[in-house]
Protein backbone atom coordinates (compact mmCIF):
# COMPACT_ATOMS: atom_id res chain seq x y z
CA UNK A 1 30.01 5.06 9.13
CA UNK A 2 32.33 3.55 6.70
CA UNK A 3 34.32 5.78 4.29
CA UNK A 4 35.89 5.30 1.13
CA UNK A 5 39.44 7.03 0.74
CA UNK A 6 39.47 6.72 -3.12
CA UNK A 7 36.50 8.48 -4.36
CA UNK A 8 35.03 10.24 -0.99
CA UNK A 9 31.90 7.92 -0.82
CA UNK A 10 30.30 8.00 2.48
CA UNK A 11 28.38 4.43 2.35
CA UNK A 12 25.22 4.50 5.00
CA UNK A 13 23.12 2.48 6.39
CA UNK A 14 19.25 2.47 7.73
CA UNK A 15 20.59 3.18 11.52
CA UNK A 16 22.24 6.47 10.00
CA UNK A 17 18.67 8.04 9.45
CA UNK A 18 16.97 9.05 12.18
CA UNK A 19 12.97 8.44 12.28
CA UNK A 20 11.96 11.94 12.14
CA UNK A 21 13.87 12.21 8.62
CA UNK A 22 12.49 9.13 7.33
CA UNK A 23 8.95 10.41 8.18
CA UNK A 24 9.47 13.48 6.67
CA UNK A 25 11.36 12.13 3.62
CA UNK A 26 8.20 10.22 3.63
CA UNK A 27 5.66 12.71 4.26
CA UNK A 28 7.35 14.90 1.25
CA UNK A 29 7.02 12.42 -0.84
CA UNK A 30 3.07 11.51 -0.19
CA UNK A 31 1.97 15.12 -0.59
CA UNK A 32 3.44 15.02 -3.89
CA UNK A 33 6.54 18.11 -3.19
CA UNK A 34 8.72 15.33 -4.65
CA UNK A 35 9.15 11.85 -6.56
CA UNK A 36 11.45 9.38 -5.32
CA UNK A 37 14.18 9.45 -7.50
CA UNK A 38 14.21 13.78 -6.29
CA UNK A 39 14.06 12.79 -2.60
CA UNK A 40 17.35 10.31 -3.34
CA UNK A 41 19.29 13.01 -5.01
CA UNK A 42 18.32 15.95 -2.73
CA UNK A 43 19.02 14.22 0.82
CA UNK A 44 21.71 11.87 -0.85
CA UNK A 45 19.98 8.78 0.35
CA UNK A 46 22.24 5.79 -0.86
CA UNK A 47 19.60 3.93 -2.79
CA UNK A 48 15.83 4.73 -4.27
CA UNK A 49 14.67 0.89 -2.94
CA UNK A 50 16.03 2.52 0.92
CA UNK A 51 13.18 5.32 -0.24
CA UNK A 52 10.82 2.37 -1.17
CA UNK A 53 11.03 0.65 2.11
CA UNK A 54 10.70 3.34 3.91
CA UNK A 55 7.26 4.39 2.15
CA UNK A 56 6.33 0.89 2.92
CA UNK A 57 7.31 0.81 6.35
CA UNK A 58 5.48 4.35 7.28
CA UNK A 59 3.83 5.49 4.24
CA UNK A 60 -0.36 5.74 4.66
CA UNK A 61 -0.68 3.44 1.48
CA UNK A 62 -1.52 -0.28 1.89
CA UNK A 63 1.00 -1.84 -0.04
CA UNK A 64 -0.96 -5.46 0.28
CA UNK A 65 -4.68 -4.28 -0.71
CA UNK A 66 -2.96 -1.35 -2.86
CA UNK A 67 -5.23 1.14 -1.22
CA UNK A 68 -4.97 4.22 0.62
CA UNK A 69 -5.34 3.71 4.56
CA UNK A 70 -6.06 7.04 6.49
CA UNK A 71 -3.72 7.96 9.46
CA UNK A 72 -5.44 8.30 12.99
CA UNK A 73 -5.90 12.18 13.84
CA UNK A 74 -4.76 13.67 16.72
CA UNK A 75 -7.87 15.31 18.44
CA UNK A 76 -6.18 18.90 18.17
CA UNK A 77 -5.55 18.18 14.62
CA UNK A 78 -9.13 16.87 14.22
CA UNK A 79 -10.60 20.33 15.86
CA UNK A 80 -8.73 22.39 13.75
CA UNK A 81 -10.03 20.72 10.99
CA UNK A 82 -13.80 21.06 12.33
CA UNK A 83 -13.05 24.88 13.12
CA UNK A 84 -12.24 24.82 9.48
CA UNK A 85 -15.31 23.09 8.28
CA UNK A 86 -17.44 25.18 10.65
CA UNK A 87 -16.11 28.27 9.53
CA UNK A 88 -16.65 27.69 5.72
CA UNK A 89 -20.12 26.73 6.52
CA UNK A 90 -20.62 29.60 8.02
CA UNK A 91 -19.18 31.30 5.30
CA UNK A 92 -21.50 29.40 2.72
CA UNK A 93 -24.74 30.27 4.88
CA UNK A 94 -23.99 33.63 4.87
CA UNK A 95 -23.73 33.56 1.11
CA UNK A 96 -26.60 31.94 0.51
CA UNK A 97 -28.73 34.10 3.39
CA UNK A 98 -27.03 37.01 0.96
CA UNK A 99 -28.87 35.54 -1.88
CA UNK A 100 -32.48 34.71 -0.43
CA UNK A 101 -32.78 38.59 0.68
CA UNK A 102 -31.46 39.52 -3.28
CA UNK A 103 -34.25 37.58 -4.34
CA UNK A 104 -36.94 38.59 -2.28
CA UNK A 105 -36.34 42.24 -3.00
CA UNK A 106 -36.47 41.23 -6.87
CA UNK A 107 -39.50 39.36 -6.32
CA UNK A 108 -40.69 42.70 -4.56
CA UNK A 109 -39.66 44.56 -7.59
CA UNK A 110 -41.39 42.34 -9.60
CA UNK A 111 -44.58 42.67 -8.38
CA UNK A 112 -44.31 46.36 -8.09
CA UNK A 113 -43.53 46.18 -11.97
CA UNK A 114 -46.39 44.42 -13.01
CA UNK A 115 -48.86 46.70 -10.85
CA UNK A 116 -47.75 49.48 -12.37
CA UNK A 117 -48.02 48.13 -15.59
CA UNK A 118 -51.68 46.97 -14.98
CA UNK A 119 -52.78 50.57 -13.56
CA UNK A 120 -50.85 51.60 -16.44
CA UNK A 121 -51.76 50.29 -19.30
CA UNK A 122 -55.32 48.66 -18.03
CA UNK A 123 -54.30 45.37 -18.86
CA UNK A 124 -54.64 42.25 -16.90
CA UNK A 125 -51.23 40.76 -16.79
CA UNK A 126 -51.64 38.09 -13.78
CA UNK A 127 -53.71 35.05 -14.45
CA UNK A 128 -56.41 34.38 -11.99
CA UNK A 129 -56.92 30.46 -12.76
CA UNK A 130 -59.97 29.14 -10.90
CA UNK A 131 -59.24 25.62 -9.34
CA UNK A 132 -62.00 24.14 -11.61
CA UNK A 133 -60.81 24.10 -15.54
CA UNK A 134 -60.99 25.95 -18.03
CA UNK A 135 -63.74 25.67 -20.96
CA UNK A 136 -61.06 24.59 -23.76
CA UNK A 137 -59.34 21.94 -21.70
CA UNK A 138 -63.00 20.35 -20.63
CA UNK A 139 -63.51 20.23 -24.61
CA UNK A 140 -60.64 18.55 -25.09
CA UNK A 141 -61.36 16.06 -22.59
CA UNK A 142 -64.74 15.31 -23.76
CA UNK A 143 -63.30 14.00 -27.22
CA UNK A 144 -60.68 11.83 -25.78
């Protein structure tokens, strides 16, 4: 590395950062924990554009179609992931499971309700439509 006596400026260059810094540098910036101009000042990189080249050279976005390009997954990293998905599933069918047996006991309830209230009162409170229809809705079809 070459030094400056005067002011104490240590001048670097791309050899002086080792890949595993640049990824990370990188990967920090991607994920959004900082911007570049941060990333220059925190790890005292010499120049935001040695930032930019490096999110160009191993950054996941396609800097000629400007899109995002997804990184291969290693297959541990993809199993995890499925473990993941598979146990929020699981998660969600219990959940909803939960929720079909809540509603069948208040359809149960329901039911109960209005039976008592038929005994009770002597009302009929369930419809028993026939299939065929009614005598108001074959008058009204008659003057159409």
């Amino acid at each position: 590395m070459k030094t400056s006596i005067n002011i104490g400026y240590v001048k670097r260059t791309q050899k002086d950062y080792s890949l595993s810094f640049k990824l990370q540098v990188v990967e920090e910036i991607e994920s959004g924990q900082f911007d570049r101009l941060n990333a220059h000042l925190k790890y005292g990189i010499q120049a935001r554009s040695t930032i930019t080249s490096w999110l160009r050279k191993y950054g996941t976005f396609d800097w000629e179609n400007l899109s995002v390009v997804s990184m291969s997954k290693t297959p541990e990293q993809k199993i995890i992931e499925l473990e993941a998905r598979v146990k929020l599933l699981e998660k969600q069918k219990a959940r909803a499971e939960h929720l079909v047996e809540r509603a069948d006991k208040k359809v149960i309830i329901f039911d109960m309700l209005v039976d008592m209230a038929e005994k009770e009162y002597d009302i009929e409170i369930r419809k028993n439509y026939k299939p065929e229809l009614s005598k108001t809705s074959k008058k009204n079809t008659k003057k159409q």
